[in-house]
N, C-alpha and C. Protein backbone atom coordinates (compact mmCIF):
# COMPACT_ATOMS: atom_id res chain seq x y z
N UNK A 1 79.78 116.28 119.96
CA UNK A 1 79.95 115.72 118.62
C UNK A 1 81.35 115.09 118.54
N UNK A 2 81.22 114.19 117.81
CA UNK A 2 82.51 113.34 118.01
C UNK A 2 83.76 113.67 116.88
N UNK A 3 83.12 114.31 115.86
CA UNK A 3 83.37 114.55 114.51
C UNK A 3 83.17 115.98 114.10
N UNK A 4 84.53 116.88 113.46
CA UNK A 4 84.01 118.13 112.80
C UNK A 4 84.30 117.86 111.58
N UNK A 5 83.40 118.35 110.76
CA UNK A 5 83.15 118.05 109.24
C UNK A 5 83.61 119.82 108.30
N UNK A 6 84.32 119.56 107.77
CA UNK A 6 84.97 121.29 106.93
C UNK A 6 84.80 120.90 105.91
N UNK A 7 83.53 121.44 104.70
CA UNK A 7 84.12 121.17 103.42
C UNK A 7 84.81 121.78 102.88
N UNK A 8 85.50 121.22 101.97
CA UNK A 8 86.67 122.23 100.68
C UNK A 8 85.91 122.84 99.60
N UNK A 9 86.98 122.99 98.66
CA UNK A 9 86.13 123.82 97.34
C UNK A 9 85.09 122.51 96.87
N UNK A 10 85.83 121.95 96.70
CA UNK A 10 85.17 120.99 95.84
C UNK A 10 83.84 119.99 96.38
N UNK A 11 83.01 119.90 95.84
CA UNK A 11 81.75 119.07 96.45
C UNK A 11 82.10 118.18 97.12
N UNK A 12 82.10 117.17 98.14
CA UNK A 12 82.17 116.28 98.88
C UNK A 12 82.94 116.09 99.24
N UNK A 13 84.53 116.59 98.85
CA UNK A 13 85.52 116.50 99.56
C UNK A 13 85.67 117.37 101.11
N UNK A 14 86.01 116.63 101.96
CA UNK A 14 85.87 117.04 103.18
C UNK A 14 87.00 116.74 104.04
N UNK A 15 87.53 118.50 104.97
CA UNK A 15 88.51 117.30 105.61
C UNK A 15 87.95 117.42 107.44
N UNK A 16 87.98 116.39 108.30
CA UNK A 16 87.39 115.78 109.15
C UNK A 16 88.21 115.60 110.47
N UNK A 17 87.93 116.02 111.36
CA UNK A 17 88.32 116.72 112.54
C UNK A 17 87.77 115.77 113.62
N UNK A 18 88.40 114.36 113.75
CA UNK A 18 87.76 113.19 114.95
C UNK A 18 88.03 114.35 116.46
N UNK A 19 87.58 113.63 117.72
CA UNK A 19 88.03 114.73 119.08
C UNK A 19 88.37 113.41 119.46
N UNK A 20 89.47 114.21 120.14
CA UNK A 20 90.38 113.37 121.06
C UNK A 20 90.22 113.85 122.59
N UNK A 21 90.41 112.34 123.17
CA UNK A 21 90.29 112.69 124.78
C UNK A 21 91.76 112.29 125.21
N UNK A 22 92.53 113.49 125.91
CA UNK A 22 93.31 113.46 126.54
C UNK A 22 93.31 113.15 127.72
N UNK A 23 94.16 112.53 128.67
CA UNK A 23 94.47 112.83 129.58
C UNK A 23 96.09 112.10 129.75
N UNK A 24 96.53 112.15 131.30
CA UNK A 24 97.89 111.93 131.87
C UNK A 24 98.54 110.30 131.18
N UNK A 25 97.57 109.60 130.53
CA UNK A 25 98.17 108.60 129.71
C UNK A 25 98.25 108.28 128.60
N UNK A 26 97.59 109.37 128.15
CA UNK A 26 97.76 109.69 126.76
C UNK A 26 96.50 109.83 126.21
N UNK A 27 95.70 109.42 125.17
CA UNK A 27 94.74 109.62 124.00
C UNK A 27 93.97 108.93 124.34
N UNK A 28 92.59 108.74 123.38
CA UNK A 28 91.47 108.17 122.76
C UNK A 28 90.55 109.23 121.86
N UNK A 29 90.68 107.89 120.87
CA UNK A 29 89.99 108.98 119.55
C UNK A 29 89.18 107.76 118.44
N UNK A 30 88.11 108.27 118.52
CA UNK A 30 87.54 107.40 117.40
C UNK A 30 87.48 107.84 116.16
N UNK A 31 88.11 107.24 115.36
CA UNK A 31 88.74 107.86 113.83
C UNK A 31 87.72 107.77 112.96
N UNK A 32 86.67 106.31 113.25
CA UNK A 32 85.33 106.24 112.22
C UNK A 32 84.51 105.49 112.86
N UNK A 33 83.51 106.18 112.47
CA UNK A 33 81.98 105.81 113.31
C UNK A 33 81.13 105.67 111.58
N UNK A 34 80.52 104.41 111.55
CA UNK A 34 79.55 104.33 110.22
C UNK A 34 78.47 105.44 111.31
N UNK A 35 77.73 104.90 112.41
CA UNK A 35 77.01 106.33 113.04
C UNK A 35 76.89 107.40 112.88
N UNK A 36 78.53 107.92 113.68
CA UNK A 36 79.07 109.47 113.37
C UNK A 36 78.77 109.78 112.02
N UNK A 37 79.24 109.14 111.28
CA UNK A 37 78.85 109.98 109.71
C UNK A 37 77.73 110.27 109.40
N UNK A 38 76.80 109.23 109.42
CA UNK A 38 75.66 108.63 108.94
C UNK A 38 74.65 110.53 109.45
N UNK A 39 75.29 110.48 110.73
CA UNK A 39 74.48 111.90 111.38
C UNK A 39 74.93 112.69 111.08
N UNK A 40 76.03 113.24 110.17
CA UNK A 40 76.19 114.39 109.33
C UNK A 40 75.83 114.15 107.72
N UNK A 41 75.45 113.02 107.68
CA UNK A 41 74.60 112.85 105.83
C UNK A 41 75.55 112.26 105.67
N UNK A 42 76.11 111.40 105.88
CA UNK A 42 77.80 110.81 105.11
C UNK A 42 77.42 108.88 105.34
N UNK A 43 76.70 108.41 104.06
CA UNK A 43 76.67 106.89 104.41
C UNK A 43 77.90 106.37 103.71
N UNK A 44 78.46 105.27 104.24
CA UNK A 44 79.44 104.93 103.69
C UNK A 44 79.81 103.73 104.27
N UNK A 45 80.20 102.51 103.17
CA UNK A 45 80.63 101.31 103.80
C UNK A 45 82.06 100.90 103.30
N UNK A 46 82.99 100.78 104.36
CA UNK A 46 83.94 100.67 104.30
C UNK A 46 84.48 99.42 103.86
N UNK A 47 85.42 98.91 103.17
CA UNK A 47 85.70 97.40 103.16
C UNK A 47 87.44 97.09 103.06
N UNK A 48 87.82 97.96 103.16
CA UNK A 48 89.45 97.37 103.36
C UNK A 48 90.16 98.63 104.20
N UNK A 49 90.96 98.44 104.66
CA UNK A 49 92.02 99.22 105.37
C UNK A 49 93.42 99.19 104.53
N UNK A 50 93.62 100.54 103.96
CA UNK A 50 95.40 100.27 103.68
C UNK A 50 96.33 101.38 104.54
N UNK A 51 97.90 100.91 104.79
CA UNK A 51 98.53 101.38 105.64
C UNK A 51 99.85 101.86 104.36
N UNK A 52 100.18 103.14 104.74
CA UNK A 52 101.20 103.35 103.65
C UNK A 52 102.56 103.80 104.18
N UNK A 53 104.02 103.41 104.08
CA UNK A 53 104.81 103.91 104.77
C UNK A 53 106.18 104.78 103.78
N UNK A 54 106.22 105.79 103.79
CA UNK A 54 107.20 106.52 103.36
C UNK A 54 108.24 106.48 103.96
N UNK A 55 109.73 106.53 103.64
CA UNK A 55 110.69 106.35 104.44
C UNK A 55 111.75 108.03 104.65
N UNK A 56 110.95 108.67 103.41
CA UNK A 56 111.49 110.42 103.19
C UNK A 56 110.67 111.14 102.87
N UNK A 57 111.06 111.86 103.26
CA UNK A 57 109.98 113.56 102.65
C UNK A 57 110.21 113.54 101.30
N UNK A 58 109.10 114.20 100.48
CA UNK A 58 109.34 114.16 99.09
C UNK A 58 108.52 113.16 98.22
N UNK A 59 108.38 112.22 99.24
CA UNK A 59 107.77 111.03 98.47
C UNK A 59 106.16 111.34 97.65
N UNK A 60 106.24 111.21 96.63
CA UNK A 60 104.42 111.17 96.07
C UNK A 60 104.15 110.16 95.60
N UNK A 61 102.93 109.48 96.19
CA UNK A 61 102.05 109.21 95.65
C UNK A 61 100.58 109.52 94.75
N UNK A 62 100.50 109.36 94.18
CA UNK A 62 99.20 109.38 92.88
C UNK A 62 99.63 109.86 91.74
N UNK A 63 98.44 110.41 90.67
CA UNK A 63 97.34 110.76 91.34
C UNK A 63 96.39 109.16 90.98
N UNK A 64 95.75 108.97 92.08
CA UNK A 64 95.24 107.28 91.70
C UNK A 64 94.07 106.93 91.75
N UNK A 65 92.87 106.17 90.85
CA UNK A 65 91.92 106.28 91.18
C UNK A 65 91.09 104.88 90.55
N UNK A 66 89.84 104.52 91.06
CA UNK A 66 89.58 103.39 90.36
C UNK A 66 88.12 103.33 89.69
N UNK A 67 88.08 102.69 88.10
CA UNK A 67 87.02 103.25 87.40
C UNK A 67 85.80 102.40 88.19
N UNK A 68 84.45 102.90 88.00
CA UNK A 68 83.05 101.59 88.51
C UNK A 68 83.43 100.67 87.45
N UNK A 69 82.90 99.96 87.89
CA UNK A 69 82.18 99.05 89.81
C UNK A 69 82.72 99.47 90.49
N UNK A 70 84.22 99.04 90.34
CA UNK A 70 85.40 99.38 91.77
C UNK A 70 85.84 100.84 91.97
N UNK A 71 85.00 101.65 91.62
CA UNK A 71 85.13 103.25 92.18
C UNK A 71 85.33 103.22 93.40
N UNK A 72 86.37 104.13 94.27
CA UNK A 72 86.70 103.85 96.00
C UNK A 72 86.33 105.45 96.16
N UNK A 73 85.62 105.36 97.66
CA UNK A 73 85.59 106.38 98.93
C UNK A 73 86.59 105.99 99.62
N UNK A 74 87.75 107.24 99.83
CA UNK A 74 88.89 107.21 100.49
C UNK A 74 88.66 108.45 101.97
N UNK A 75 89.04 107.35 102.81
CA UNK A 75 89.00 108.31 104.30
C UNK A 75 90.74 108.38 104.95
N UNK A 76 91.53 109.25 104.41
CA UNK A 76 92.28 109.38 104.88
C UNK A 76 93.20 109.67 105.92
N UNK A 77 94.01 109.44 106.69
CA UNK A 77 94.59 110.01 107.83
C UNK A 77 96.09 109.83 107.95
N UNK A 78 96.60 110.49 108.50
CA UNK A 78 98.41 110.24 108.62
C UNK A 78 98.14 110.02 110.42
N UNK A 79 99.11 109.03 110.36
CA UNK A 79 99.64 108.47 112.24
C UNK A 79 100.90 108.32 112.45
N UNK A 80 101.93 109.01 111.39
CA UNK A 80 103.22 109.24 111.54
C UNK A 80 103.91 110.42 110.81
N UNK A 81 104.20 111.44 111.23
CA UNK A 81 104.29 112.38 110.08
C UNK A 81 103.43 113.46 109.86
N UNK A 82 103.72 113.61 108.35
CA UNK A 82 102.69 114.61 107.61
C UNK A 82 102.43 115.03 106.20
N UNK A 83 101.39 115.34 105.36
CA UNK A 83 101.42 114.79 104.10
C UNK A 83 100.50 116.23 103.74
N UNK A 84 100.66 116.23 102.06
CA UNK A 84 99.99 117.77 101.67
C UNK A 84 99.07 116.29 100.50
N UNK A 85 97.89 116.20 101.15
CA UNK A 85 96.67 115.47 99.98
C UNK A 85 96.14 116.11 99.05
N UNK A 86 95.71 115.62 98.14
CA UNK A 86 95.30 116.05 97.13
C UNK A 86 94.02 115.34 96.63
N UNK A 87 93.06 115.97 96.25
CA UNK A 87 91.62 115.07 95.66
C UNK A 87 91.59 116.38 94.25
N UNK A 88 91.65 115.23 93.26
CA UNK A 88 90.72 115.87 91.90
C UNK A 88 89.74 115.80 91.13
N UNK A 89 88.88 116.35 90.43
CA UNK A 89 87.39 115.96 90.17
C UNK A 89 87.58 115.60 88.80
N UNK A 90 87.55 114.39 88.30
CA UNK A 90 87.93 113.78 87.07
C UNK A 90 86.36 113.18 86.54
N UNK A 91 84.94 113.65 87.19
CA UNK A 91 84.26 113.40 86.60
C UNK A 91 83.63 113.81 85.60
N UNK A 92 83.77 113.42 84.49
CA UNK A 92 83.02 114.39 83.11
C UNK A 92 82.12 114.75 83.26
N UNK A 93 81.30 116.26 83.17
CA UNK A 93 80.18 117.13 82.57
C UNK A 93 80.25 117.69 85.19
N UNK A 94 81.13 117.62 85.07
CA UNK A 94 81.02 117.75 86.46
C UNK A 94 81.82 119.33 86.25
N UNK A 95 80.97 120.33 86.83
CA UNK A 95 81.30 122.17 86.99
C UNK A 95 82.61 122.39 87.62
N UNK A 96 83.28 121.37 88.24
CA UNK A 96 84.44 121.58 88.76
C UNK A 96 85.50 120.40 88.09
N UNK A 97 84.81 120.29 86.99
CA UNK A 97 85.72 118.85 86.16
C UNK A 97 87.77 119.55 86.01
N UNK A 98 88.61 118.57 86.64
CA UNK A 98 89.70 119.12 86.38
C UNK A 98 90.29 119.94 87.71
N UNK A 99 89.55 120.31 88.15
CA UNK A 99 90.00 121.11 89.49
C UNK A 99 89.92 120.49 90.37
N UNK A 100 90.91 120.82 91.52
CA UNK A 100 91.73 120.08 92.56
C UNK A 100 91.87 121.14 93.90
N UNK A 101 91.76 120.62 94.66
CA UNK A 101 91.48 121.11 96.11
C UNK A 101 92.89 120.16 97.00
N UNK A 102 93.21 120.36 98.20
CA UNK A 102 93.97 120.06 99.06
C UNK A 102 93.81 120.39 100.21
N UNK A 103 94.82 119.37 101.41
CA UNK A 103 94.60 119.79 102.90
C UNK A 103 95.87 119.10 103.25
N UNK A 104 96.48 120.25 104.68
CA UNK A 104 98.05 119.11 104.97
C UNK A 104 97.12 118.55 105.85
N UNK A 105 98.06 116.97 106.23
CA UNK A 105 96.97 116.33 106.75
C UNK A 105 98.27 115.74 108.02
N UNK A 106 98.08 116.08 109.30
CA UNK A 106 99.32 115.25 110.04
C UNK A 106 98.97 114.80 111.43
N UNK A 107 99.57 113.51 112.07
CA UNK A 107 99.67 112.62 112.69
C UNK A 107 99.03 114.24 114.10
N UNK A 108 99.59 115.18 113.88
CA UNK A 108 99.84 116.33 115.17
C UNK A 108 98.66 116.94 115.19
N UNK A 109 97.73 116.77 113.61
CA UNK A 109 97.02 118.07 113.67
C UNK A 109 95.37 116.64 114.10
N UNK A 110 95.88 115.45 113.76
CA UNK A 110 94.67 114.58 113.71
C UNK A 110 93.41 114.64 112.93
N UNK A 111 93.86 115.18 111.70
CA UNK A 111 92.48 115.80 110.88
C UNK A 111 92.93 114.67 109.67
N UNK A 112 91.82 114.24 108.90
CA UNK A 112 91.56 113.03 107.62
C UNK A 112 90.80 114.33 106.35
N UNK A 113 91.04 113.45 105.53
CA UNK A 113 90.45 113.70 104.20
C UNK A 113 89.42 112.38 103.61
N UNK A 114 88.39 113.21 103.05
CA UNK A 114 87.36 112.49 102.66
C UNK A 114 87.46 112.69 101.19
N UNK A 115 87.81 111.99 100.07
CA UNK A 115 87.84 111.77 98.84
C UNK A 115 86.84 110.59 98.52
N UNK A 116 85.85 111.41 97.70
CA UNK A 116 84.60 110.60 96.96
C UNK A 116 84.81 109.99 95.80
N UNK A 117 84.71 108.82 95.46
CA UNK A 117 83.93 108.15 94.17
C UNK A 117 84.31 109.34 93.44
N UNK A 118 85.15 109.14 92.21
CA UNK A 118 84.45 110.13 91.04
C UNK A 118 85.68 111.16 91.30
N UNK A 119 86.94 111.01 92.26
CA UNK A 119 88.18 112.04 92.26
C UNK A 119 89.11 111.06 92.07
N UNK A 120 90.25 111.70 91.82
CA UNK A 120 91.58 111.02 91.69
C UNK A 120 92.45 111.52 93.46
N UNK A 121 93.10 110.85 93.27
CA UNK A 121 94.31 111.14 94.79
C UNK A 121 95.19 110.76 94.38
N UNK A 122 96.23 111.61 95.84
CA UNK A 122 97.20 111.66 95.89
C UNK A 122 98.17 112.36 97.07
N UNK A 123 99.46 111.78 96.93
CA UNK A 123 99.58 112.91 98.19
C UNK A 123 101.40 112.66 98.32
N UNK A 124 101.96 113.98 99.16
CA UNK A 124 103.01 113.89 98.64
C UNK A 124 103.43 114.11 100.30
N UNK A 125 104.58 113.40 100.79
CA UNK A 125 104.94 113.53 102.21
C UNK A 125 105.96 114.69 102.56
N UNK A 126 105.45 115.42 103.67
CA UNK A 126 106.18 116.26 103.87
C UNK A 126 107.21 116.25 104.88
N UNK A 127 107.82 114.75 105.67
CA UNK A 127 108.27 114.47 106.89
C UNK A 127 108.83 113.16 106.32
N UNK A 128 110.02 112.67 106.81
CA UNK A 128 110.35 111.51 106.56
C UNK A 128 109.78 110.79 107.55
N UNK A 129 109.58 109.43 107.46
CA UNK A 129 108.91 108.27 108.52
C UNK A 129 107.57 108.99 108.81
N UNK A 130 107.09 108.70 107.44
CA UNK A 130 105.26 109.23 107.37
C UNK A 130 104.47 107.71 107.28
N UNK A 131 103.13 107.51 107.93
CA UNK A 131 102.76 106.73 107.92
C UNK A 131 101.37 107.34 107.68
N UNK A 132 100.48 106.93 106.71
CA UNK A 132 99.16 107.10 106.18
C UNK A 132 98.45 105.68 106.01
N UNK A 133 97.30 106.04 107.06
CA UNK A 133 96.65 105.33 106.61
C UNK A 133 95.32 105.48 106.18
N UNK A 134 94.52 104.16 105.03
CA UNK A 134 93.25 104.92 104.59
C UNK A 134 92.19 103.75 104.16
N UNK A 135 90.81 103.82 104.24
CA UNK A 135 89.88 103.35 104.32
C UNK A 135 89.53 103.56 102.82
N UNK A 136 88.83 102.65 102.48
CA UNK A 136 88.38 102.49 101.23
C UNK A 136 87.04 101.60 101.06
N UNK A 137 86.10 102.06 100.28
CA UNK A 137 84.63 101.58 100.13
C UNK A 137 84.36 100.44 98.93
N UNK A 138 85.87 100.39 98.12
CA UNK A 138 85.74 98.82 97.48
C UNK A 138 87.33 98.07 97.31
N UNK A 139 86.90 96.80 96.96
CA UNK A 139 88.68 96.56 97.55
C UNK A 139 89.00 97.05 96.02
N UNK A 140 91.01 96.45 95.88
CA UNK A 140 91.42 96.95 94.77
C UNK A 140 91.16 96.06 93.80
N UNK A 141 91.27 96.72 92.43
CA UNK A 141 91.07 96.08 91.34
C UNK A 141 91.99 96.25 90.53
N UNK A 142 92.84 95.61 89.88
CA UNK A 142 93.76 95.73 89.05
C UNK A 142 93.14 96.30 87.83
N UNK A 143 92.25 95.61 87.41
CA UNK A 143 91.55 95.60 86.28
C UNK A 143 90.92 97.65 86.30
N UNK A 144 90.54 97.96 87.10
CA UNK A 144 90.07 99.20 87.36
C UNK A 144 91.13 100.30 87.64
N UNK A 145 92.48 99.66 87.96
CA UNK A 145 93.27 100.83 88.55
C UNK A 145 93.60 101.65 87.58
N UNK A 146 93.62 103.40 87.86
CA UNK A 146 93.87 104.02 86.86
C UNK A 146 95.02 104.97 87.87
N UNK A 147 95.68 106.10 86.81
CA UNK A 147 96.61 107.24 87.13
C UNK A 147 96.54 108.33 86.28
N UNK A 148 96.84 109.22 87.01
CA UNK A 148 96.95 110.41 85.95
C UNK A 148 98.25 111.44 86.47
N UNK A 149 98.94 111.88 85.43
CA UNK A 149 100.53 112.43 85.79
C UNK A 149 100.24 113.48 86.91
N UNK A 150 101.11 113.49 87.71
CA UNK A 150 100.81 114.43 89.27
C UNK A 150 100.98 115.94 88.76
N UNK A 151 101.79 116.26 87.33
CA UNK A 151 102.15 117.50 87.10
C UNK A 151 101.61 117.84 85.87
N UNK A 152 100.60 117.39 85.32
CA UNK A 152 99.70 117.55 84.45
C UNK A 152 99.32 119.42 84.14
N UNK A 153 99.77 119.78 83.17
CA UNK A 153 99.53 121.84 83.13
C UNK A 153 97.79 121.49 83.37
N UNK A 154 97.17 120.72 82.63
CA UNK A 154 95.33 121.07 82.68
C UNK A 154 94.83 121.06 84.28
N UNK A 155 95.54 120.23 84.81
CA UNK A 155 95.10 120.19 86.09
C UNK A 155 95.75 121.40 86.73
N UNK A 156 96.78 121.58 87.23
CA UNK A 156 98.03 122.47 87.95
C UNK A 156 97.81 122.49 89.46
N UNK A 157 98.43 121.44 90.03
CA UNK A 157 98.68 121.28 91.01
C UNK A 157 99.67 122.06 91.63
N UNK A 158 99.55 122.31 92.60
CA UNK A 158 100.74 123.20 92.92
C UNK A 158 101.48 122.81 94.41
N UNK A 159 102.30 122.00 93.86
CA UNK A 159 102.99 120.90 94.83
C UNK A 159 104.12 121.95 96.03
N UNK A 160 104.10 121.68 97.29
CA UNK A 160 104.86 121.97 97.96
C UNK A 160 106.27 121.91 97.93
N UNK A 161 106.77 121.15 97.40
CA UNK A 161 108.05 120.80 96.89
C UNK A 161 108.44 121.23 95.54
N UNK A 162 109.49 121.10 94.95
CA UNK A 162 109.91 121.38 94.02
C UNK A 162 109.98 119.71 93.16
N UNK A 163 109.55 119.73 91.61
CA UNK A 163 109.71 118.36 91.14
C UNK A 163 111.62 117.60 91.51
N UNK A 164 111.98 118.63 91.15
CA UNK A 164 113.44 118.06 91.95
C UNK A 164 113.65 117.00 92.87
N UNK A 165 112.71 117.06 93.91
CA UNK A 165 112.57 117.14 95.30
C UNK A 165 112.35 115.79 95.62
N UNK A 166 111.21 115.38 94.76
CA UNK A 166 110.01 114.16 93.88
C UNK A 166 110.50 113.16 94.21
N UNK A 167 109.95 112.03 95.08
CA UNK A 167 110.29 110.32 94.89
C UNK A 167 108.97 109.84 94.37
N UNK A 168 109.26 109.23 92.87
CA UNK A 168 108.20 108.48 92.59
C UNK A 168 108.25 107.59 91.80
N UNK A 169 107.08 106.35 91.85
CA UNK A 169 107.35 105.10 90.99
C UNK A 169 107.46 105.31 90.04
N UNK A 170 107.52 104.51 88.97
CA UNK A 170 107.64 104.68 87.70
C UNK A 170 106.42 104.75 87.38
N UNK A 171 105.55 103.54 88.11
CA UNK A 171 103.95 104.01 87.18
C UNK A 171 103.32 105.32 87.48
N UNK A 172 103.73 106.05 88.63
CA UNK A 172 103.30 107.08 88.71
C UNK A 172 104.09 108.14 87.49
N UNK A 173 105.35 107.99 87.41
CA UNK A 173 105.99 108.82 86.50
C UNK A 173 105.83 108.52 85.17
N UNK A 174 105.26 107.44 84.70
CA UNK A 174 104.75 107.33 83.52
C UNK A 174 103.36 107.00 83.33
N UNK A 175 102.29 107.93 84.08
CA UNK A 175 100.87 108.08 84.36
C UNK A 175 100.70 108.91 83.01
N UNK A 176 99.43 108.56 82.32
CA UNK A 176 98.92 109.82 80.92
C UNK A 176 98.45 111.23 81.78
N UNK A 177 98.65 112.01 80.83
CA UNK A 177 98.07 113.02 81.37
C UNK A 177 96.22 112.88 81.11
N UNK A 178 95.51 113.64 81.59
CA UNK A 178 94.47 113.99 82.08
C UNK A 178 93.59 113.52 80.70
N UNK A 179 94.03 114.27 79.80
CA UNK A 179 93.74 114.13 78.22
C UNK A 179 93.10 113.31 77.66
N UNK A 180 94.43 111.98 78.21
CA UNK A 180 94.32 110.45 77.89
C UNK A 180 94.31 109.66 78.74
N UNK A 181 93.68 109.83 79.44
CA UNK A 181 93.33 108.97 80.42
C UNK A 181 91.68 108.44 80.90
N UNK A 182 91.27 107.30 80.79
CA UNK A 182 90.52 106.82 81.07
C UNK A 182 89.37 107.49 82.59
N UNK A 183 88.47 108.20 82.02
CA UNK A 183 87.27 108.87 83.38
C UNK A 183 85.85 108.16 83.20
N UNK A 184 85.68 108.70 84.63
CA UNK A 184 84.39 108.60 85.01
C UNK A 184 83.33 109.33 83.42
N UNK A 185 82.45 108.42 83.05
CA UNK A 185 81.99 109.02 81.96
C UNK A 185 80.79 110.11 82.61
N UNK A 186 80.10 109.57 83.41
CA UNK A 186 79.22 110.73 84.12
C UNK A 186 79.31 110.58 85.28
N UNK A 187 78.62 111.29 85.79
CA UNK A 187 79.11 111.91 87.36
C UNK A 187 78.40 111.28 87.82
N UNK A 188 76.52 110.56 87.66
CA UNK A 188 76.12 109.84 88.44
C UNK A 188 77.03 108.52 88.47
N UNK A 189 77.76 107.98 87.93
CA UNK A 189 78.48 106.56 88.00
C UNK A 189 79.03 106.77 89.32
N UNK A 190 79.54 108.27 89.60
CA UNK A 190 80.69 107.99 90.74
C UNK A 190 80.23 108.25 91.99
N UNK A 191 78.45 108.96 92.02
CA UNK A 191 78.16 108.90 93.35
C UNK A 191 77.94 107.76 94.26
N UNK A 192 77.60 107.69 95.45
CA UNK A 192 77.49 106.76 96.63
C UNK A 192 76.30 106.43 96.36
C-alpha cells in the first residue's frame, strides 16, 4: 500500500502516511495518487497547488476557509520544517459543530493532513524556515474567502505556543469570532 490513512476525532479529517523508498541516494515518495485514494474511498479532484513559506517559528496561519461553490479539500504537507495543523468543523447542525482536532505535521515525520469541505484551517509553525505545502479541490475566491479568530473561547484551541509567541496578519488578527462569522449553512453543502 502506498498510503496509510489514520482518522482523527473528527469525521473525515485524516492524517496520511505516503511510504517512502529509501535508499543510498536518497528518497522517492508519491505524495498523491487520485488512484491511491480513490482505493481507500477518498475521491477527490485536485485543482491548484499552494506553497507556503514561514521565515520563524511562531508563525500562524488561519483559521481559513472558503464558503460553496468555492468550498476547498485541503491535502496538506510540510517539506521544510514543522507545523502543529489544525482542522475545525464549522458546519451547522453537524454533532461535532465547533470542535477541532489536530496533528504535528513535519518535513521528518512525512505525514499530510486531509481537511474536508465544510472545516476551517490553520496552522501554526513550529521551526523557523518551514515550508508547507497544499493541494486544494477549488481555486481561490476572494469573493468566498472567510476567517475565524485562531483564539476564539467557543472553539478553544489549544495552541502550542503561547499568544505572546504569535506572528500574525492582521486579517488573521482581526478575523470575527465563530459567532459572527459567516458558515456552512448545512453540512450537505460541504460534502464532496
Amino acid at each position: 500500500m502506498t498510503f496509510e490513512f489514520r482518522p482523527l476525532e473528527l469525521d473525515g479529517v485524516l492524517e496520511i502516511r505516503p511510504r517512502k523508498f529509501v535508499d543510498e541516494r536518497g528518497f522517492f515518495s508519491e505524495t498523491w495518487s487520485a488512484r491511491g485514494f480513490a482505493d481507500a474511498g477518498i475521491a477527490l479532484t485536485f485543482v491548484q497547488d499552494n506553497h507556503s513559506y514561514s521565515s520563524a517559528r511562531g508563525v500562524l496561519r488561519g483559521l481559513h476557509y472558503q464558503l460553496p461553490p468555492f468550498a476547498q479539500d485541503k491535502l496538506v504537507r510540510v517539506v521544510k520544517g514543522s507545523i502543529f495543523d489544525v482542522a475545525v468543523d464549522i458546519r451547522k447542525g453537524s454533532p461535532t459543530f465547533a470542535r477541532w482536532c489536530a496533528a504535528r505535521l513535519s518535513a521528518r515525520e512525512w505525514n499530510q493532513l486531509l481537511v474536508p469541505k465544510g472545516f476551517a484551517h490553520g496552522f501554526l509553525t513550529l521551526e523557523p524556515e518551514t515550508e508547507v505545502i497544499y493541494k486544494v479541490s477549488n481555486p481561490y475566491s476572494a469573493a468566498h474567502d472567510r476567517s475565524i479568530r485562531f483564539d476564539d473561547p467557543e472553539i478553544g484551541i489549544i495552541w502550542p505556543l503561547a499568544a505572546s509567541q504569535l506572528q500574525l496578519s492582521d486579517k488573521d488578527r482581526n478575523a470575527p469570532r465563530l459567532a459572527k462569522a459567516q458558515l456552512f449553512e448545512a453540512m450537505e453543502e460541504a460534502s464532496p
